[in-house]
Protein backbone atom coordinates (compact mmCIF):
# COMPACT_ATOMS: atom_id res chain seq x y z
CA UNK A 1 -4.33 -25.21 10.55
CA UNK A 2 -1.27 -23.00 9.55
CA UNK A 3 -2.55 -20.01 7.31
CA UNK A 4 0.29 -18.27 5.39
CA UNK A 5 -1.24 -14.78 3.84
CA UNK A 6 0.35 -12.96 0.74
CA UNK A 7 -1.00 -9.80 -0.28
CA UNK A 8 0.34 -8.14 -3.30
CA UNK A 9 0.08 -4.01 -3.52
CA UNK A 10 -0.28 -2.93 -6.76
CA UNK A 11 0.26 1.07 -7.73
CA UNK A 12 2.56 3.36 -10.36
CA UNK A 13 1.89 6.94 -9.66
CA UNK A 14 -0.73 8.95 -12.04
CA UNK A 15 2.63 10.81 -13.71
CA UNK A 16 4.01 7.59 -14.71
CA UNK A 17 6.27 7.52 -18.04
CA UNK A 18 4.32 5.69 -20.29
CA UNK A 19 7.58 3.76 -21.09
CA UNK A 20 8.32 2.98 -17.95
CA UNK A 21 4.73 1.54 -17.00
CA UNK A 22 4.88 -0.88 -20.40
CA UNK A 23 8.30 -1.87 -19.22
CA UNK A 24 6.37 -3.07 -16.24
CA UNK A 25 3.69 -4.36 -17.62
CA UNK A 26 6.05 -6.69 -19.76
CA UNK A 27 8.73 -7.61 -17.12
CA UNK A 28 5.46 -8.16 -13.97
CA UNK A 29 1.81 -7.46 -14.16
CA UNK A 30 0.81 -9.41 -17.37
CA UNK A 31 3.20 -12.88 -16.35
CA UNK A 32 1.97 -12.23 -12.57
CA UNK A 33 -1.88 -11.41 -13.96
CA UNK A 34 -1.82 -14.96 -15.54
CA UNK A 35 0.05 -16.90 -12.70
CA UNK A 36 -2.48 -15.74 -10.56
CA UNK A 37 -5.39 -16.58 -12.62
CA UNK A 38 -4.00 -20.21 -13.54
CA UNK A 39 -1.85 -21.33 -10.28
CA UNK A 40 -3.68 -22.46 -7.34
CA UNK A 41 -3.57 -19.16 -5.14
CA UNK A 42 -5.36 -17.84 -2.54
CA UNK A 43 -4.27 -14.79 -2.03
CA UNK A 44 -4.95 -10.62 -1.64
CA UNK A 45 -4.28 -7.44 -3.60
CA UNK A 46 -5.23 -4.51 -3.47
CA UNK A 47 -5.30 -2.37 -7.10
CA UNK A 48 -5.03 1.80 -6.96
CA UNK A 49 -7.07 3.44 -9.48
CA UNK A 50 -4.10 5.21 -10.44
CA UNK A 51 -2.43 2.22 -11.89
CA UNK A 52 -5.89 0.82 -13.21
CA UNK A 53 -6.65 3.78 -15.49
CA UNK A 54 -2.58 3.78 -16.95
CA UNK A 55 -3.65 0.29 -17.77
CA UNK A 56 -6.70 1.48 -19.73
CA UNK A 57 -5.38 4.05 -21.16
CA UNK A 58 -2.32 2.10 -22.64
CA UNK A 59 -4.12 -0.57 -23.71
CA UNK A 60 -3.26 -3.11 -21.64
CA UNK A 61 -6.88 -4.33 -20.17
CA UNK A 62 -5.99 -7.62 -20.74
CA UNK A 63 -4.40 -7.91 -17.16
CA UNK A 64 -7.65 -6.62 -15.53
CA UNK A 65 -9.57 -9.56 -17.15
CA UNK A 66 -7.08 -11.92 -16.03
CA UNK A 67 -7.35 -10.62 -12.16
CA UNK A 68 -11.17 -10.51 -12.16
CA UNK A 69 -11.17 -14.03 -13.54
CA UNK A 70 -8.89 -14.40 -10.84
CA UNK A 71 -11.34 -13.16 -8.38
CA UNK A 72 -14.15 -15.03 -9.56
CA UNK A 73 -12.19 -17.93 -9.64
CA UNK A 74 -11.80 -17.50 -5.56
CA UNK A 75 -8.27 -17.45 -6.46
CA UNK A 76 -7.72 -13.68 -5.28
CA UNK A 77 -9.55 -11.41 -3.30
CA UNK A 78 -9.85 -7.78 -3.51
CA UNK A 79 -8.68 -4.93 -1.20
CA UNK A 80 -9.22 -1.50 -0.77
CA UNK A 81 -6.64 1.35 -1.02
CA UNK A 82 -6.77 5.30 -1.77
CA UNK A 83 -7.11 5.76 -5.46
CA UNK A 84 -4.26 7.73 -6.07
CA UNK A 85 -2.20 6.47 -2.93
CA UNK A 86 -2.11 9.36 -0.09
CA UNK A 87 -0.52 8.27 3.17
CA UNK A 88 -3.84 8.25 4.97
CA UNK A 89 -3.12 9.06 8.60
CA UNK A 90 -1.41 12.60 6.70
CA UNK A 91 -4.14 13.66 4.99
CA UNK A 92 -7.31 15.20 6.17
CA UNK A 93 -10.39 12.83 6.62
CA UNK A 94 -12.19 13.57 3.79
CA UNK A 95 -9.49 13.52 1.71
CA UNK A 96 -8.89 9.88 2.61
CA UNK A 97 -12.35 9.40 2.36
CA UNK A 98 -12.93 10.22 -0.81
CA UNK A 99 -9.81 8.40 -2.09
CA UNK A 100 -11.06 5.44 -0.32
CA UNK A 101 -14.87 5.68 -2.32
CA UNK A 102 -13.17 6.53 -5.46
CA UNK A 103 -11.17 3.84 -5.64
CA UNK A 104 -13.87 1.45 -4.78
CA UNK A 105 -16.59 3.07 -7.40
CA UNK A 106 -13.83 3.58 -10.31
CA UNK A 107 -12.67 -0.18 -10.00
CA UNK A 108 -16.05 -1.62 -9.37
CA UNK A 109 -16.71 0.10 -12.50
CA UNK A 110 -14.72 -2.35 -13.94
CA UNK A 111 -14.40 -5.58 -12.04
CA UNK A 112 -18.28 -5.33 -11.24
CA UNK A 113 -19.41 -7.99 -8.67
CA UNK A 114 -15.88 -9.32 -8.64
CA UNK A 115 -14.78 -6.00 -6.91
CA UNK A 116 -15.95 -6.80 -2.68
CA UNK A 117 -13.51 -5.95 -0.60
CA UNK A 118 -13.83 -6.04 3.03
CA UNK A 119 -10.72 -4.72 4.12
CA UNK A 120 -8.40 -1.80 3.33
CA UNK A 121 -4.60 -1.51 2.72
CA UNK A 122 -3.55 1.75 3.54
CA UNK A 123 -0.99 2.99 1.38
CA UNK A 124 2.90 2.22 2.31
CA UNK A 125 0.64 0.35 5.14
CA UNK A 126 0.61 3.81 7.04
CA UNK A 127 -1.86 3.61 9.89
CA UNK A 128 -2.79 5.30 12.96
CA UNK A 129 -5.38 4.27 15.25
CA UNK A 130 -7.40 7.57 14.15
CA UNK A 131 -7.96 6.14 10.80
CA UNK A 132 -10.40 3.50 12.92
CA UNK A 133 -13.72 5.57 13.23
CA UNK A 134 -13.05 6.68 9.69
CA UNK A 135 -12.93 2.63 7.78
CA UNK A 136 -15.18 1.14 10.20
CA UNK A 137 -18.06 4.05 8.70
CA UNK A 138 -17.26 3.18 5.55
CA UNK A 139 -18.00 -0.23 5.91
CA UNK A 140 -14.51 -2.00 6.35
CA UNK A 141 -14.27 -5.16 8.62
CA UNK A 142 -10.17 -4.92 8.74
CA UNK A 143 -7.53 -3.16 7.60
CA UNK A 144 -3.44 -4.22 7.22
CA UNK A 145 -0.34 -2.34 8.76
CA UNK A 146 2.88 -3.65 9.35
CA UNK A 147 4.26 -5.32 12.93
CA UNK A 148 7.28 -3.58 13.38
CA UNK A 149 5.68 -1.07 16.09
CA UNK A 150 3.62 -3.58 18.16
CA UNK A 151 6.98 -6.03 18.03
CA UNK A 152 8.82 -2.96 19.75
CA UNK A 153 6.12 -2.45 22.46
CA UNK A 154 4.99 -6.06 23.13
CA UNK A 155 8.84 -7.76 22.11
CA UNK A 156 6.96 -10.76 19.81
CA UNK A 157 3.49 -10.47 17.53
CA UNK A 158 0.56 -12.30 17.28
CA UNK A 159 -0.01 -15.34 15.56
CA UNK A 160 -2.79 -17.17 16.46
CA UNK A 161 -4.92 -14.21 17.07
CA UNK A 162 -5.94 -10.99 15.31
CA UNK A 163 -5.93 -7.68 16.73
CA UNK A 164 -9.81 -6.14 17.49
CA UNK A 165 -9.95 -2.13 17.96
CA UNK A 166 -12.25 -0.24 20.30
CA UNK A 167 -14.54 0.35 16.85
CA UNK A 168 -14.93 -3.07 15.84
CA UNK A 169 -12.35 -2.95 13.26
CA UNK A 170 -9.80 -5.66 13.36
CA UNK A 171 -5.93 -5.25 12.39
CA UNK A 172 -4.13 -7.89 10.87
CA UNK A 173 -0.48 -7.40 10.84
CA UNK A 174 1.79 -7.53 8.35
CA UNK A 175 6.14 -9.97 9.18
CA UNK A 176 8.20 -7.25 8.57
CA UNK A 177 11.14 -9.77 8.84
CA UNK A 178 9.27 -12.64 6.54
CA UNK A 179 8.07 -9.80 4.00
CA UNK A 180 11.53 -8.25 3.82
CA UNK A 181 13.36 -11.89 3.30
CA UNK A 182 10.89 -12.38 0.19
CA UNK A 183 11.85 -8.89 -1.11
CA UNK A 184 15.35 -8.32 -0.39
CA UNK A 185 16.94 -12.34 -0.56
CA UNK A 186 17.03 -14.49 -3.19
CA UNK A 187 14.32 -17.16 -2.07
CA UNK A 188 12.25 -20.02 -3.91
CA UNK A 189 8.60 -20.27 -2.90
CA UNK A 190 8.60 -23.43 -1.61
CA UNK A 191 11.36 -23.21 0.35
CA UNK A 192 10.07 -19.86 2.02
CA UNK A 193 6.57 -21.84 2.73
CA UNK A 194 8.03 -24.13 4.71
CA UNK A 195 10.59 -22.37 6.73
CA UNK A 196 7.48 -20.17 7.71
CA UNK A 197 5.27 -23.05 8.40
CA UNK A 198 8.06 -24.51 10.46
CA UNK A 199 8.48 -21.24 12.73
CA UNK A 200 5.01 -21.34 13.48
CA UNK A 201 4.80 -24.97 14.26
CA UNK A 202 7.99 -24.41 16.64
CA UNK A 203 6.72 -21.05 18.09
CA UNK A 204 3.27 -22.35 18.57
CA UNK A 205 3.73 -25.93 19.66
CA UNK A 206 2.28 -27.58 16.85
CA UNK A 207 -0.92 -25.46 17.47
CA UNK A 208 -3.08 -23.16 14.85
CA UNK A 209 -1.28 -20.07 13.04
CA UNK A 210 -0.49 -17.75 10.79
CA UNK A 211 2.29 -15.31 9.07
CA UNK A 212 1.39 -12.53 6.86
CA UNK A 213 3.38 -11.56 4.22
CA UNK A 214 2.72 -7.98 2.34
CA UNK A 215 4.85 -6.35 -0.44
CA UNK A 216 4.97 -4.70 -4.04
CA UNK A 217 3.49 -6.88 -6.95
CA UNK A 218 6.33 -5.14 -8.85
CA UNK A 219 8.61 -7.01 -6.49
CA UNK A 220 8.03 -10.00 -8.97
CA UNK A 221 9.91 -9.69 -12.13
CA UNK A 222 10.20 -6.05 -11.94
CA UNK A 223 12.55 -5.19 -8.77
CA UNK A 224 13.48 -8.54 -8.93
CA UNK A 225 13.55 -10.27 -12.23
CA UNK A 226 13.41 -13.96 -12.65
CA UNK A 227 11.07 -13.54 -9.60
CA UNK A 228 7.79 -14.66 -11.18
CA UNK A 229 7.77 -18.21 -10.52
CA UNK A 230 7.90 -17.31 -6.43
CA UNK A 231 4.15 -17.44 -5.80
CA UNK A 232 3.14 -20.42 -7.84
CA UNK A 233 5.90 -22.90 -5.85
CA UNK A 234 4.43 -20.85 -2.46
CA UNK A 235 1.24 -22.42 -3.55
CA UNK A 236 1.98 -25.30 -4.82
CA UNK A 237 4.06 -26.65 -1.23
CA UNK A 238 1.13 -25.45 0.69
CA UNK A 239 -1.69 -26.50 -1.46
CA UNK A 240 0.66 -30.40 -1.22
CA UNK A 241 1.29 -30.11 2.23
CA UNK A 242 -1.26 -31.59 5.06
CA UNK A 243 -2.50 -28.84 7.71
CA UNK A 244 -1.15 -25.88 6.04
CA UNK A 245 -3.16 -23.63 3.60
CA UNK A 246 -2.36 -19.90 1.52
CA UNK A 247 -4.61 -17.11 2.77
CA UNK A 248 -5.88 -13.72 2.21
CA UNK A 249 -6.41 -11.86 4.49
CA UNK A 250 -10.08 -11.96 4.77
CA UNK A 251 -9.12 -15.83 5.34
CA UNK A 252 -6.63 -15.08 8.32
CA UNK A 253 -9.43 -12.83 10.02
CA UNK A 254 -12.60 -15.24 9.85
CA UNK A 255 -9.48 -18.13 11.17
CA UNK A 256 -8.38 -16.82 14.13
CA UNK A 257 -10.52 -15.40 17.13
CA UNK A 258 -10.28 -11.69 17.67
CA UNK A 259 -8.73 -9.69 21.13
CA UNK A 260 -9.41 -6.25 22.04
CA UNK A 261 -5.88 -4.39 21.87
CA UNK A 262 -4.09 -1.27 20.31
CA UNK A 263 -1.86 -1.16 17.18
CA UNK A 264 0.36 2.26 17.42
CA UNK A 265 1.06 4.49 14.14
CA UNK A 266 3.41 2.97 11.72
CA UNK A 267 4.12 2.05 8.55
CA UNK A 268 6.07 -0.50 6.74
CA UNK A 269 9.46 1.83 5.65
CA UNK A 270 9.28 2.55 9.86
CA UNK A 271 12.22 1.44 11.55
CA UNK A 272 12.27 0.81 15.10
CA UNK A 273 14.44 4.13 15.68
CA UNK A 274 11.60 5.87 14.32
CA UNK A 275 9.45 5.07 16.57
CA UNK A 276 11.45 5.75 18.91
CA UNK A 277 12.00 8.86 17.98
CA UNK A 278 8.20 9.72 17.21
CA UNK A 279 8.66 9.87 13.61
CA UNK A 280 6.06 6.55 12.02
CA UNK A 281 5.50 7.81 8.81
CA UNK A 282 9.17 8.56 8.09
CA UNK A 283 9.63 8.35 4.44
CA UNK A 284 6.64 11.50 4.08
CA UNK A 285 7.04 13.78 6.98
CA UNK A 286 10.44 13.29 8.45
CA UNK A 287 10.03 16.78 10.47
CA UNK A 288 12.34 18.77 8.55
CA UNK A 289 11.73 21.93 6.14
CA UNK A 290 11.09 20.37 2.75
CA UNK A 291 8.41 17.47 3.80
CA UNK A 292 7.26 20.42 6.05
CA UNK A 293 6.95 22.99 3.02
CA UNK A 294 5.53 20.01 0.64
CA UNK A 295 2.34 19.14 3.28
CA UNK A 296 1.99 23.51 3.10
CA UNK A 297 1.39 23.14 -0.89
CA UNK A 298 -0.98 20.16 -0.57
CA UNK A 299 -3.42 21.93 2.31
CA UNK A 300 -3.15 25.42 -0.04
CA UNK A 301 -4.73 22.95 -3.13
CA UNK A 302 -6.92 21.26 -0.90
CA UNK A 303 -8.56 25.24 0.18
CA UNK A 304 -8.26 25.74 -3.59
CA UNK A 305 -10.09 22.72 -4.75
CA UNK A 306 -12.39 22.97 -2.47
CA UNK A 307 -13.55 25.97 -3.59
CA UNK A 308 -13.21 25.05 -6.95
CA UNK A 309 -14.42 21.74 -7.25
CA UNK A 310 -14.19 21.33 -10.99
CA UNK A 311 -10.20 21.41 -9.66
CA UNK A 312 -10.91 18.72 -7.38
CA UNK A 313 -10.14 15.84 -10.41
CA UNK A 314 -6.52 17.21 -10.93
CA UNK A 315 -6.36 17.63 -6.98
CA UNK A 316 -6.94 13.72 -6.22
CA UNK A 317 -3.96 12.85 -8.31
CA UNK A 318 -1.84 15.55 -6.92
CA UNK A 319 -1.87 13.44 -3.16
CA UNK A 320 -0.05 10.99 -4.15
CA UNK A 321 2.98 9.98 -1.47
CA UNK A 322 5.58 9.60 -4.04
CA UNK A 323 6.38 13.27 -3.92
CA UNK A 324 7.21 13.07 -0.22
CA UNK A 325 8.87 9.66 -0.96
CA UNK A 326 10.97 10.80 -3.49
CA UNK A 327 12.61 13.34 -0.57
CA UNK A 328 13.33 11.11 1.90
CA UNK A 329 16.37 8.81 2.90
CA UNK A 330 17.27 6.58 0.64
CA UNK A 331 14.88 7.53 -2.10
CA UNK A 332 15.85 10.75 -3.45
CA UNK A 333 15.18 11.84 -6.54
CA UNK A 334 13.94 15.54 -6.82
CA UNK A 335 13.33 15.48 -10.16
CA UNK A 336 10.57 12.85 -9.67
CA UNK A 337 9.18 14.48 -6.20
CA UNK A 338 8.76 17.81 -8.45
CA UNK A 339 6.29 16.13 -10.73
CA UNK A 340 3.83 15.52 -8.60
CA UNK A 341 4.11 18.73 -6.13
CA UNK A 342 4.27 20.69 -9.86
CA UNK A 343 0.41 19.14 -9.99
CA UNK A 344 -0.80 21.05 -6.62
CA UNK A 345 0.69 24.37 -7.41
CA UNK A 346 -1.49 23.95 -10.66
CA UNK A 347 -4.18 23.04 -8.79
CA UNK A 348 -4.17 26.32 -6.89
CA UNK A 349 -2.80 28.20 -9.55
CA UNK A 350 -5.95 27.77 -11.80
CA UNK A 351 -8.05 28.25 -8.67
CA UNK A 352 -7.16 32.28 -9.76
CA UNK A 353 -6.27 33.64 -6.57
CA UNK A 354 -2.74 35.70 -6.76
CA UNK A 355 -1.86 35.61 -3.21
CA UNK A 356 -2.69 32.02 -3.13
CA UNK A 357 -0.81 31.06 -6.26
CA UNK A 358 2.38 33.49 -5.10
CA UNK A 359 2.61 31.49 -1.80
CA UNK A 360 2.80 27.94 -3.73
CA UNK A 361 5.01 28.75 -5.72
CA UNK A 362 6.99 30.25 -2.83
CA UNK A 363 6.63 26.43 -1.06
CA UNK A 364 7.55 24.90 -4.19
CA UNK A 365 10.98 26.96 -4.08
CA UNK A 366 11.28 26.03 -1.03
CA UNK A 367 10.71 22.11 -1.52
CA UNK A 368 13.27 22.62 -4.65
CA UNK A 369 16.00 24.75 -2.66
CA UNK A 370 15.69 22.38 0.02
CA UNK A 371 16.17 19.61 -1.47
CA UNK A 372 19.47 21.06 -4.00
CA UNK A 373 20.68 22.17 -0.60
CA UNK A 374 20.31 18.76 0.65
CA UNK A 375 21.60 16.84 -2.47
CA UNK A 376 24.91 19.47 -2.40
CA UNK A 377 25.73 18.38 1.54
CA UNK A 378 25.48 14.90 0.31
């Protein structure tokens, strides 16, 4: 049997424009809420509490009842991710941690028994092998990342196998190169379906496989309007076509037999000159002076809200990647980073210690300076 995985990551960061999140509620997640409930899919996503309570909050629960028919349906299956989307393997343990049990008791809250996920997607899929221990004692069977890291070591990726860690957790990896021809070409569903099927056939001699694909649910209609109708032709040629099925990822894992191995840090923005130059989480700590200065501010709110705790609310949506994202290559836009580092200087500016509050506003000149420094070179 051929498997062919989609999971869709769903997330808009907790300072969203209002605006902007109806314009993608109108232009993605209510068409792609109801082609998932009706079409027949069999596929993953994960939801951030972040986006889920913008939903609420705007009115717009009517896509959440569509997914968790979805999900009772057996259509969809749900995934964990951080509520408010930290890069994990950045952030100290407990801080993932609790992002990890927030999201899963916020959305439960709301999906109820339709809410079971066995596996996690770590946001931007940024893992390290450290964030093992930590998902395994929560209770996780697998978790996603992307293959561009173990196709530099090993030269090809597994296919007819899944990647088991020292802890028992297994690592299912996501085609950077079939992902990235969804989201950057201009392909039909069908059409993708069975030029995958066809490399595995070829690549596997007919035997059993799989390909995972893994991107933004805003990739549909959103990024890429017109879009929408892309996952119901995927499922249509496979669910019409003899030996090959659509998959979550919970499917790919109980499909395919597990092998003890390693999967190195990376994430799916990493490049294979990254890696190479021991930088896999790229896009949020490049090594230079204004990530540097931003991970500064979040540790200061982190002391703060930890001794504060009635901060700590304000503090869990002041993690959120996009500020680092926002300075890196390719994605810069300072005036968006600011919003969400403005949140952690807050954070330790109500915690009411002067010295404390002096040196984050000191980091968040720095962050600014930096950045109008770099956006004058450019």
């Amino acid at each position: 049997m051929i498997r062919l995985g989609l999971l869709l990551h769903w997330y808009q960061p907790p300072w969203q424009d209002p605006d902007v999140l109806d314009r993608v509620v109108d232009e993605c997640y209510r068409p792609l809420s109801r082609v998932l409930e009706a079409s027949p899919v069999r596929c993953s996503i994960d939801l951030c509490w972040s986006l889920v309570e913008q939903l609420i909050a705007r009115g717009h629960e009517e896509i959440l009842t569509s997914l968790g028919a979805a999900a009772r349906l057996g259509r969809i299956e749900f995934v964990e991710t951080a509520a408010y989307h930290p890069i994990l393997p950045l952030v100290a343990p407990e801080v993932a941690a609790r992002q990890l049990t927030l999201n899963r008791e916020r959305n439960h809250g709301v999906f109820h028994r339709a809410y079971r996920p066995e596996g996690v997607f770590p946001p931007g899929m940024a893992w390290s092998p450290e964030l093992a221990p930590l998902l395994s004692g929560l209770g996780y069977r697998w978790a996603v990342t992307d293959d561009v890291a173990v196709a530099v070591r090993d030269g090809e990726v597994p296919a007819d196998h899944v990647t088991e860690l020292e802890h028992g957790l297994r690592v299912v990896l996501r085609s950077n190169r079939w992902s990235n021809a969804v989201v950057f070409g201009n392909r039909d569903g069908a059409g993708t379906a069975e030029a995958m099927a066809a490399e595995l056939r070829s690549r596997l001699d007919e035997g059993d496989g799989y390909i995972l694909l893994a991107m933004d649910a805003e990739t549909f209609g959103h990024h890429r309007p017109g879009y929408i109708p892309f996952i119901a032709d995927f499922a249509g040629w496979c669910e019409r076509t003899e030996g090959v099925a659509m998959g979550s990822v919970s499917d790919v894992v109980a499909s395919f037999p597990a092998r003890r191995g390693e999967v190195p840090a990376t994430s799916w923005s990493t490049i294979p000159e990254d890696l190479r130059a021991g930088r896999p989480f790229p896009l949020w700590n490049d090594g230079g002076d204004v990530h540097r200065a931003g991970w500064e501010l979040l540790d200061a709110a982190a002391r703060a809200a930890a001794a504060h705790p009635a901060l700590q609310a304000q503090f869990d949506r002041g993690v959120s990647s996009c500020s680092f994202r926002w300075l890196s290559r390719a994605n810069w836009e300072p005036g968006l980073a600011g919003r969400g580092f403005s949140m952690l200087v807050d954070v330790v500016r109500k915690a009411g210690d002067p010295a404390a509050t002096e040196q984050a506003f000191a980091l968040f000149d720095r962050i600014l300076t930096g950045a109008a420094l770099r956006t004058k070179a450019s």
